[in-house]
Protein backbone atom coordinates (compact mmCIF):
# COMPACT_ATOMS: atom_id res chain seq x y z
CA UNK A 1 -70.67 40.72 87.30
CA UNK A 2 -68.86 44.00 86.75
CA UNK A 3 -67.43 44.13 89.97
CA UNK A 4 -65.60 40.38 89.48
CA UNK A 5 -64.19 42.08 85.87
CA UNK A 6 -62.74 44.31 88.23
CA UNK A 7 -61.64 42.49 90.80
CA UNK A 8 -60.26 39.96 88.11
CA UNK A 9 -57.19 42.80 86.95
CA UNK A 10 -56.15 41.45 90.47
CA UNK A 11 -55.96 37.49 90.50
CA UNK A 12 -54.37 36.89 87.23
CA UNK A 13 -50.90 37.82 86.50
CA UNK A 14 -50.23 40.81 84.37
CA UNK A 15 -48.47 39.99 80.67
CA UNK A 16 -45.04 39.86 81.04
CA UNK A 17 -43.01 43.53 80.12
CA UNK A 18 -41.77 43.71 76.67
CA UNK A 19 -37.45 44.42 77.04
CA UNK A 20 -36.60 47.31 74.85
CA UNK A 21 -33.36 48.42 73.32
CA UNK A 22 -31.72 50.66 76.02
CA UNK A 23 -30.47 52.66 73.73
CA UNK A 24 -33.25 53.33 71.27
CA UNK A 25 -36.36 51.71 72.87
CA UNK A 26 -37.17 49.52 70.10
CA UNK A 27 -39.23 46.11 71.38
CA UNK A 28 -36.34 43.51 71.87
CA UNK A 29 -36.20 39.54 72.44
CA UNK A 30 -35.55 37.48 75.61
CA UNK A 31 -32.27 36.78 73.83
CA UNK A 32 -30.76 40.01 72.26
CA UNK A 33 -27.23 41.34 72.21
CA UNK A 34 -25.73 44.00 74.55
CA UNK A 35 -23.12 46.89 74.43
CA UNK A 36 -20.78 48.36 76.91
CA UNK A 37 -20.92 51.47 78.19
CA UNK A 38 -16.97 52.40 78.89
CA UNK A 39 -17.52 54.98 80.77
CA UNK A 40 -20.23 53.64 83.27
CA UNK A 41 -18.87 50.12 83.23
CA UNK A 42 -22.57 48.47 82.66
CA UNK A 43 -24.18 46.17 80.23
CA UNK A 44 -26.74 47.85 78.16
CA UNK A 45 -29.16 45.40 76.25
CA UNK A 46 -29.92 46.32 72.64
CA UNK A 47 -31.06 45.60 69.74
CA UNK A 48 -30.05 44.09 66.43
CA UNK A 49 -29.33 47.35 64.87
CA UNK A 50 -27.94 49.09 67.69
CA UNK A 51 -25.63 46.06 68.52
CA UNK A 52 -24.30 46.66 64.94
CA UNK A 53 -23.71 50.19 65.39
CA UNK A 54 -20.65 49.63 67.98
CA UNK A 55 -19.11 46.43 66.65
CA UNK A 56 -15.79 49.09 65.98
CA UNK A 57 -13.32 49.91 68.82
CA UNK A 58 -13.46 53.97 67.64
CA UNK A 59 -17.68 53.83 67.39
CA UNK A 60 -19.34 56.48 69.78
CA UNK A 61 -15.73 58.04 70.21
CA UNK A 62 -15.03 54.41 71.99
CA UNK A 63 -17.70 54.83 74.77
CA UNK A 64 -19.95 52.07 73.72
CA UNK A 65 -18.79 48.51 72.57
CA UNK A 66 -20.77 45.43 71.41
CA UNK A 67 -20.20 42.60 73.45
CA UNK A 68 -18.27 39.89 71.35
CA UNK A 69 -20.42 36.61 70.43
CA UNK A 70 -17.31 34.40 70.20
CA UNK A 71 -16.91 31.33 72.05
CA UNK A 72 -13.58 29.40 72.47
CA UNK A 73 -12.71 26.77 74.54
CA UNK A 74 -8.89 26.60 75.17
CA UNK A 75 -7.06 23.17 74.71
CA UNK A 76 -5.04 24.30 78.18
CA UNK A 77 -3.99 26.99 80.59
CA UNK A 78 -1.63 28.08 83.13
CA UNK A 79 -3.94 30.33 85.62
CA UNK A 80 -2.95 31.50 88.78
CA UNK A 81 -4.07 29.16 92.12
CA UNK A 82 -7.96 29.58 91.77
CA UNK A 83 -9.19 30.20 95.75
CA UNK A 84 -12.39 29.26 94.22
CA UNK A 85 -13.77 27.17 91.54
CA UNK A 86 -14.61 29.79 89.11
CA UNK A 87 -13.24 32.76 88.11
CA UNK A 88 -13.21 35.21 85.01
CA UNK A 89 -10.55 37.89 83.61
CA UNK A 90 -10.95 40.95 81.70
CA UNK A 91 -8.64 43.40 80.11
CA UNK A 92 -9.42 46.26 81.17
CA UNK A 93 -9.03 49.25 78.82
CA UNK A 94 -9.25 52.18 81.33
CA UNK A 95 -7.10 50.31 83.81
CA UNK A 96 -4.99 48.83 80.94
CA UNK A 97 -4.75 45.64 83.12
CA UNK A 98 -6.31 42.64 83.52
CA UNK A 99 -8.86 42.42 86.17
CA UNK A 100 -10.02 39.08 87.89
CA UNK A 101 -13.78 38.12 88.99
CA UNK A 102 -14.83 35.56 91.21
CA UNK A 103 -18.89 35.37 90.74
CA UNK A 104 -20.70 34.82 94.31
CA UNK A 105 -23.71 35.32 96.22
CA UNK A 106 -23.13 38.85 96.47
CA UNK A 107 -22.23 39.33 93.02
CA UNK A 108 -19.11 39.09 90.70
CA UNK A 109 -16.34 40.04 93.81
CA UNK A 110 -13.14 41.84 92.00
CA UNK A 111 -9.30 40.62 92.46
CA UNK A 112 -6.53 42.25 91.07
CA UNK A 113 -4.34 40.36 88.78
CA UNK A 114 -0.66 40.91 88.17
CA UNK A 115 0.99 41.38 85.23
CA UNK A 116 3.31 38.65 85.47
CA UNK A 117 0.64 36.11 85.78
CA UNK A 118 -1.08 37.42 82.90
CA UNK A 119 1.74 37.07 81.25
CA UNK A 120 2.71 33.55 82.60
CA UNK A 121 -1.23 32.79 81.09
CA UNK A 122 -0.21 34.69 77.97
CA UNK A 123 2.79 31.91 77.80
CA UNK A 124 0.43 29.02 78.29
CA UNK A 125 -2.62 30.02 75.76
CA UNK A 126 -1.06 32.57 73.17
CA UNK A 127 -4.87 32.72 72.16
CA UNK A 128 -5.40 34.64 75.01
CA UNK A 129 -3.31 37.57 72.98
CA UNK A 130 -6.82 38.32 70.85
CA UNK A 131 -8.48 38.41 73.97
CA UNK A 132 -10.81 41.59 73.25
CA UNK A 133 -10.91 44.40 75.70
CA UNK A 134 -13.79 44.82 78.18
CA UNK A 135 -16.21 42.69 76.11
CA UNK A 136 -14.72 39.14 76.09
CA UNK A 137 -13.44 37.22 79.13
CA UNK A 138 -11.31 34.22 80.13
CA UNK A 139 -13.66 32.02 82.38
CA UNK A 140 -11.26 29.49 84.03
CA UNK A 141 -13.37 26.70 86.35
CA UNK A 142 -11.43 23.74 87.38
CA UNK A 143 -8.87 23.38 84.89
CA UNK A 144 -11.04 24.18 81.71
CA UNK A 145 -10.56 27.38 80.04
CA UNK A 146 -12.85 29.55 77.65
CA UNK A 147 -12.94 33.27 75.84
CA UNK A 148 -16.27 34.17 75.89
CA UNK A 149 -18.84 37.36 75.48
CA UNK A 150 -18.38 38.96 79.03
CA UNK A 151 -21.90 39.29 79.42
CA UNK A 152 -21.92 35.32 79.88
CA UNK A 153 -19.74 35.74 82.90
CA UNK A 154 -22.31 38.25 84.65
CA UNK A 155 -25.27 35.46 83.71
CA UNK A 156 -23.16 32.81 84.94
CA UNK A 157 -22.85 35.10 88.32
CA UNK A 158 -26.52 35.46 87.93
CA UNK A 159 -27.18 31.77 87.91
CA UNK A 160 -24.88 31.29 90.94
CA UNK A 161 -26.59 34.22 92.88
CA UNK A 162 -30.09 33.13 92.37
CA UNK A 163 -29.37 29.18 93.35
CA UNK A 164 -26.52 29.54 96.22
CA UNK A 165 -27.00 28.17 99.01
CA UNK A 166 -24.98 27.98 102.47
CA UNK A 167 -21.40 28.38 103.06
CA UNK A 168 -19.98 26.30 99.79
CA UNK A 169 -23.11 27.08 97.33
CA UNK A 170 -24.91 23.53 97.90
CA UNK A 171 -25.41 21.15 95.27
CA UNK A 172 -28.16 23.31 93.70
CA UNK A 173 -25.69 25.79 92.93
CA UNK A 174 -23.18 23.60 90.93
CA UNK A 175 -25.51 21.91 89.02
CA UNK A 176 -26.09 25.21 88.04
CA UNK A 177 -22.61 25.94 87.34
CA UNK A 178 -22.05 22.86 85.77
CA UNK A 179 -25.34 23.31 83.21
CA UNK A 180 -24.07 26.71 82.65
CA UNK A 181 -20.13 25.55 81.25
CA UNK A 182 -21.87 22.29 79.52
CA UNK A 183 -24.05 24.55 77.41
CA UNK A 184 -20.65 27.01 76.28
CA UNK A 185 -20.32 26.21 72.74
CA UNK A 186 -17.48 24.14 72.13
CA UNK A 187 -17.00 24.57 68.05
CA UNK A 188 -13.56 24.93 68.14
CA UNK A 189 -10.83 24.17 70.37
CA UNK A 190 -7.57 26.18 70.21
């Protein structure tokens, strides 16, 4: 009988790992906030009270930034010809630009953006103007528009990683992108 105990560490699944804060280690939940490290250009998860700690642009001398929680769909926009159907921009604050990101199978693939279309967009949604730098993005998909938490883009890009399939995603992969933009809160409407 002792031996199966042992042996039974081996058959059933071990409890799923506790997330922690990555900045503090406190325990956190499946659904927690996260901060961005500037100068490493990565998501950090946290917790409650860390995420509270960097809600200022000059907190941690401006290395670390909570990711915004606001959601807002646009009433219309002007973007540039979309190659794909999906595609998010952030202002950048080191490259004071604005950055484009088409999420893929491989990951979320980078595009430069000019100036003058961002400022052809700019023309189209003044909303865009509060745009927050490096944690809220545009996330244009066929005609729709929304500023959201960044870290929604990189689950979206998650989402369309895990369930892509061939050379145009499959049908697996936009149901998941179409789940994904009908579950964006849409409160308010600029």
């Amino acid at each position: 009988m002792e031996s199966l105990l042992r042996l039974r560490r081996f058959v059933e699944p071990p409890p799923p790992k506790q997330e922690k804060c990555e900045l503090c280690g406190a325990p956190i939940e499946a659904a927690h906030g996260h901060i961005v490290d500037l100068e490493r250009r990565r998501l950090l998860c946290s917790c409650r009270p860390c995420y509270l700690l960097f809600t200022e642009r000059g907190a941690a001398q401006g290395k670390l930034r909570s990711v915004s929680e606001r959601y807002l769909k646009l009433a219309r926009i002007e973007a540039p010809e979309i190659p794909v159907g999906i595609v998010f921009f952030i202002r950048d604050s080191s490259a004071n630009g604005v950055k484009g990101f088409y999420p893929s199978p491989a990951g979320a693939t980078e595009s430069s953006l000019s100036n003058e279309a961002w400022e052809e967009m700019l023309k189209s949604a003044p909303e865009l103007a509060t745009l927050e730098p490096d944690v809220e993005a545009l996330l244009v998909s066929r005609n729709q528009a929304w500023i959201v938490p960044v870290d929604a883009c990189y689950e979206l890009t998650g989402r369309i990683k895990r369930s892509w399939r061939g050379f145009d995603g499959g049908r697996d992969a936009w149901r998941e992108i179409d789940a994904f933009l009908a579950e964006l809160p849409h409160a308010r409407c600029a």
